[in-house]
C-alpha atoms as a PDB file:
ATOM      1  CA  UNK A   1       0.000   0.000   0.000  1.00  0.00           C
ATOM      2  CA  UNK A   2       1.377   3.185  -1.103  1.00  0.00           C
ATOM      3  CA  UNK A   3       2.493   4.979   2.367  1.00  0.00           C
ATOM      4  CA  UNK A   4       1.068   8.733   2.645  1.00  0.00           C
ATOM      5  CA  UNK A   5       3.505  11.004   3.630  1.00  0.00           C
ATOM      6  CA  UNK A   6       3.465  13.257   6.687  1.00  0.00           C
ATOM      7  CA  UNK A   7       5.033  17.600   5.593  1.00  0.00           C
ATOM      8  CA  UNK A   8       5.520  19.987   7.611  1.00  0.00           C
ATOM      9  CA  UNK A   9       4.870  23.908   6.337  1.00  0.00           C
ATOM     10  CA  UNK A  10       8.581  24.211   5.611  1.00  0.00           C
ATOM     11  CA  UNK A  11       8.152  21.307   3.450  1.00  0.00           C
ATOM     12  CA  UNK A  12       4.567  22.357   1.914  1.00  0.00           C
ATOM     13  CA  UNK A  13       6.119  24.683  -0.827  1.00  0.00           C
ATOM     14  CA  UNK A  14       8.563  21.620  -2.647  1.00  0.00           C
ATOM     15  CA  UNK A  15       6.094  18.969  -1.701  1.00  0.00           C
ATOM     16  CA  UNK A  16       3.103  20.663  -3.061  1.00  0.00           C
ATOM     17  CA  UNK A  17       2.847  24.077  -4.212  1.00  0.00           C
ATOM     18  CA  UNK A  18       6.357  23.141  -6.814  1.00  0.00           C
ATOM     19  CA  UNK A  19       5.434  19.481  -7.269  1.00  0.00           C
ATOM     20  CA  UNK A  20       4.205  19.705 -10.797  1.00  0.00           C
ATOM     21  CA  UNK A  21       1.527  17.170 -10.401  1.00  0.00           C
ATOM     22  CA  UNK A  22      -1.756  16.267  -8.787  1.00  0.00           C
ATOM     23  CA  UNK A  23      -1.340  16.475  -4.915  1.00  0.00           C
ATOM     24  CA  UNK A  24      -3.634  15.519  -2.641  1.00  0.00           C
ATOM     25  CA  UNK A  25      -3.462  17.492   1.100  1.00  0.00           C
ATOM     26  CA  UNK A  26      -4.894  15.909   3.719  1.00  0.00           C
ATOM     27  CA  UNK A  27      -5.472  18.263   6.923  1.00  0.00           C
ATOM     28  CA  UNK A  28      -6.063  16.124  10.029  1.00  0.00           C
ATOM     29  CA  UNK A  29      -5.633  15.789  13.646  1.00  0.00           C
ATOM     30  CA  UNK A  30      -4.375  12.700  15.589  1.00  0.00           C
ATOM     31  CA  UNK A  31      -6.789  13.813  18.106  1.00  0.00           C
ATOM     32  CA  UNK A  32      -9.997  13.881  15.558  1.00  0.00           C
ATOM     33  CA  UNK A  33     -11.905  10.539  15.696  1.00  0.00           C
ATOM     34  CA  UNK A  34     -13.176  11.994  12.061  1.00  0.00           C
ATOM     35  CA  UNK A  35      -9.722  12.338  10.799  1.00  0.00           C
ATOM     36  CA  UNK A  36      -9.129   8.544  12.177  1.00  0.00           C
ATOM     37  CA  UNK A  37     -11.710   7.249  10.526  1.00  0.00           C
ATOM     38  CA  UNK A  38     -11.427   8.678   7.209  1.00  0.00           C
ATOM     39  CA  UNK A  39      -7.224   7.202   7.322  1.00  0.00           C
ATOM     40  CA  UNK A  40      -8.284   3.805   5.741  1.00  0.00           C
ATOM     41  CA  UNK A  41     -10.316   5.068   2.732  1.00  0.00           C
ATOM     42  CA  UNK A  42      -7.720   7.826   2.320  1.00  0.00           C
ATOM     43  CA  UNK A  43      -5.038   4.967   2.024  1.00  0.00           C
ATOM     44  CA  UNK A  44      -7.455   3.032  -0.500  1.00  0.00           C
ATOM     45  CA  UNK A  45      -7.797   5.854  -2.605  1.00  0.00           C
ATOM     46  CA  UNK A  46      -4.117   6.245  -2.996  1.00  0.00           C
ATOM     47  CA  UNK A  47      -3.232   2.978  -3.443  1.00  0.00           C
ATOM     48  CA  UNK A  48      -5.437   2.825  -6.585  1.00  0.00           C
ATOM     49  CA  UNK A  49      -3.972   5.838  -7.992  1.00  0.00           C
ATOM     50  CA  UNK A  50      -0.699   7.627  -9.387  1.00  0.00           C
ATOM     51  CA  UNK A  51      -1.929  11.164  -7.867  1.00  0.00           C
ATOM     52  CA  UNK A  52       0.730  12.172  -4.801  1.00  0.00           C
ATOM     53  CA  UNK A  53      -0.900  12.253  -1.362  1.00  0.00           C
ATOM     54  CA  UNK A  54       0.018  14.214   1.835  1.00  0.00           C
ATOM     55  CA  UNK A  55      -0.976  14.701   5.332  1.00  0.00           C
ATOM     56  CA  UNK A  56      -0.533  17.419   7.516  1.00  0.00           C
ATOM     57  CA  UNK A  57      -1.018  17.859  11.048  1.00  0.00           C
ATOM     58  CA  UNK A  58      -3.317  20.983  11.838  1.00  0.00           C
ATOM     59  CA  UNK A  59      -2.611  20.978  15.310  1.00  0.00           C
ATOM     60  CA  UNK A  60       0.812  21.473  14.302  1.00  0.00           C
ATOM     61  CA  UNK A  61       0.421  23.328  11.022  1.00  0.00           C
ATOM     62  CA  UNK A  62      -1.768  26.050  12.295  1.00  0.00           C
ATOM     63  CA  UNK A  63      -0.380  29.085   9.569  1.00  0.00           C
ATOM     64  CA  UNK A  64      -1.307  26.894   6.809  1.00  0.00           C
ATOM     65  CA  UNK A  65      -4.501  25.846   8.222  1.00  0.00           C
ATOM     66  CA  UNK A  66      -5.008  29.716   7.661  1.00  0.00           C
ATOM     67  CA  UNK A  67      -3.487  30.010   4.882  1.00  0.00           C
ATOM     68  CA  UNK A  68      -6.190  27.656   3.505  1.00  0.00           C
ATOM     69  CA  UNK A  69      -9.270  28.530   5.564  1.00  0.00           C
ATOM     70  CA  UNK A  70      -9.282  25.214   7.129  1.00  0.00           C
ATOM     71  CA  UNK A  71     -11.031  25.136   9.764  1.00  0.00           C
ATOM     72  CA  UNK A  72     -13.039  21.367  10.008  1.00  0.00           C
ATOM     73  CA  UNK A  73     -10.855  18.682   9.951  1.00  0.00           C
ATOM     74  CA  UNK A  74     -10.519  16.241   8.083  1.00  0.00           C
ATOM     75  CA  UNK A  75      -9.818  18.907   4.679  1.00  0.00           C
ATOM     76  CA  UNK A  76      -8.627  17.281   1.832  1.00  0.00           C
ATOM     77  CA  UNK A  77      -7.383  20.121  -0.890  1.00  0.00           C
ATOM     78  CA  UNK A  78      -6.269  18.971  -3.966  1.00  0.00           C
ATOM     79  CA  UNK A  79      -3.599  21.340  -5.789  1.00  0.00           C
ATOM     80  CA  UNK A  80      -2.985  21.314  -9.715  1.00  0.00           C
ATOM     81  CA  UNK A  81       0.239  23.097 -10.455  1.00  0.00           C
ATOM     82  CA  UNK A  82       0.477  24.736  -7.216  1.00  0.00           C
ATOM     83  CA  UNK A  83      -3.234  26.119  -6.938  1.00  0.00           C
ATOM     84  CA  UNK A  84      -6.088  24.579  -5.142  1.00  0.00           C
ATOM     85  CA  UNK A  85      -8.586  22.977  -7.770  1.00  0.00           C
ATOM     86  CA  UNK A  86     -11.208  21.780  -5.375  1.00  0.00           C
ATOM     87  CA  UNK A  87     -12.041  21.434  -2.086  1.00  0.00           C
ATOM     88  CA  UNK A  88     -13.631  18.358   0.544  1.00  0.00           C
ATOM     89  CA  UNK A  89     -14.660  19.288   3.765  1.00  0.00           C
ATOM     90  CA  UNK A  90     -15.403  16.114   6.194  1.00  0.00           C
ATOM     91  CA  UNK A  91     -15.484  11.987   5.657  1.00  0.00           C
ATOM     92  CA  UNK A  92     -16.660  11.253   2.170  1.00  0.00           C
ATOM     93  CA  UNK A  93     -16.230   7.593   0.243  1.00  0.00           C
ATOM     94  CA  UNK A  94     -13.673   6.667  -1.611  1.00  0.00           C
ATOM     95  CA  UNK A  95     -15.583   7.173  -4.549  1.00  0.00           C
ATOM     96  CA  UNK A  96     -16.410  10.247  -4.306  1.00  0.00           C
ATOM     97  CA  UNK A  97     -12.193  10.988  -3.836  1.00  0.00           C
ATOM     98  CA  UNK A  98     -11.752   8.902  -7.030  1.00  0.00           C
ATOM     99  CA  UNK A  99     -14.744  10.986  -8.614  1.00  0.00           C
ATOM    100  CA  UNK A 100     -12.696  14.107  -7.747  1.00  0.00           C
ATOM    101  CA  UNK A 101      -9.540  13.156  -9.117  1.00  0.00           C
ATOM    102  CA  UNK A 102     -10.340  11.749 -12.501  1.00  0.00           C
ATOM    103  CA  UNK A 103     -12.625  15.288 -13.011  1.00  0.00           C
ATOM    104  CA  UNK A 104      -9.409  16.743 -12.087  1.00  0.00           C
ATOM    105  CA  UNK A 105      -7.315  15.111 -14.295  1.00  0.00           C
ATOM    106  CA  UNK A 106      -6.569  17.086 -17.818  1.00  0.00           C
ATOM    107  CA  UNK A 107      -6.095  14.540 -20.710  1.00  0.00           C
ATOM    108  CA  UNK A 108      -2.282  15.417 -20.764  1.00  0.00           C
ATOM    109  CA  UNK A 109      -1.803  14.560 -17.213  1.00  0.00           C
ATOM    110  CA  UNK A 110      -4.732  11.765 -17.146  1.00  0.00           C
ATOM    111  CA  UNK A 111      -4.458   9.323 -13.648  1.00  0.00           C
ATOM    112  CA  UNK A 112      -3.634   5.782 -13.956  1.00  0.00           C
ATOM    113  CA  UNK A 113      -6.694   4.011 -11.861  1.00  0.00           C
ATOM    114  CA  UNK A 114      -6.504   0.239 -10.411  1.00  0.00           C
ATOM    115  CA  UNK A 115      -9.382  -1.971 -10.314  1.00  0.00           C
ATOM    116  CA  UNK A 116      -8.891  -1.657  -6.289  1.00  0.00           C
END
């Protein structure tokens, strides 16, 4: 399973803002029993795809949680070339993550999607 990597906001700007690609931020809390449950269908979602995922800890992270008006946890923001495309506030399926993605995707850049 493709591990999702904890940044920091010193490593926010190479990670996601210059990565070139799809990234997926995931805003959570340790502490949130939201944030805990959505970990497994955040995992399944990138194991079936080639979009780059990160995690960063709000309580931690607290500029860029205002950087990015995020203020329910868990946020997922997904960045195309270093700008915020969309937006998904709270537990949703992994469907509706997949959904996301593949509207996200231009034809040039198109996601590679498993069967999983």
């Amino acid at each position: 399973m493709k591990t999702i990597t904890e940044i920091n906001e010193s490593e926010f700007e190479q990670e996601v803002l210059n990565a070139g690609s799809l990234v997926v931020v995931n805003f959570y809390a340790p502490w949130s029993r939201h944030s805990q449950a959505f970990t497994p269908v955040l995992e399944q979602v990138a194991a079936a795809t080639s979009a780059k995922f990160v995690k960063v800890n709000a309580s931690k992270n607290t500029d860029l949680c205002g950087w990015y008006g995020v203020d329910s946890l868990p946020t997922l923001l997904f960045f195309r070339d270093g700008i915020i495309a969309a937006r998904i506030v709270g537990e949703t399926s992994s469907e509706a993550i997949l959904a996301k993605l593949e509207s996200l995707a231009s034809p040039q850049t198109a996601l590679s999607m498993s069967n999983a």
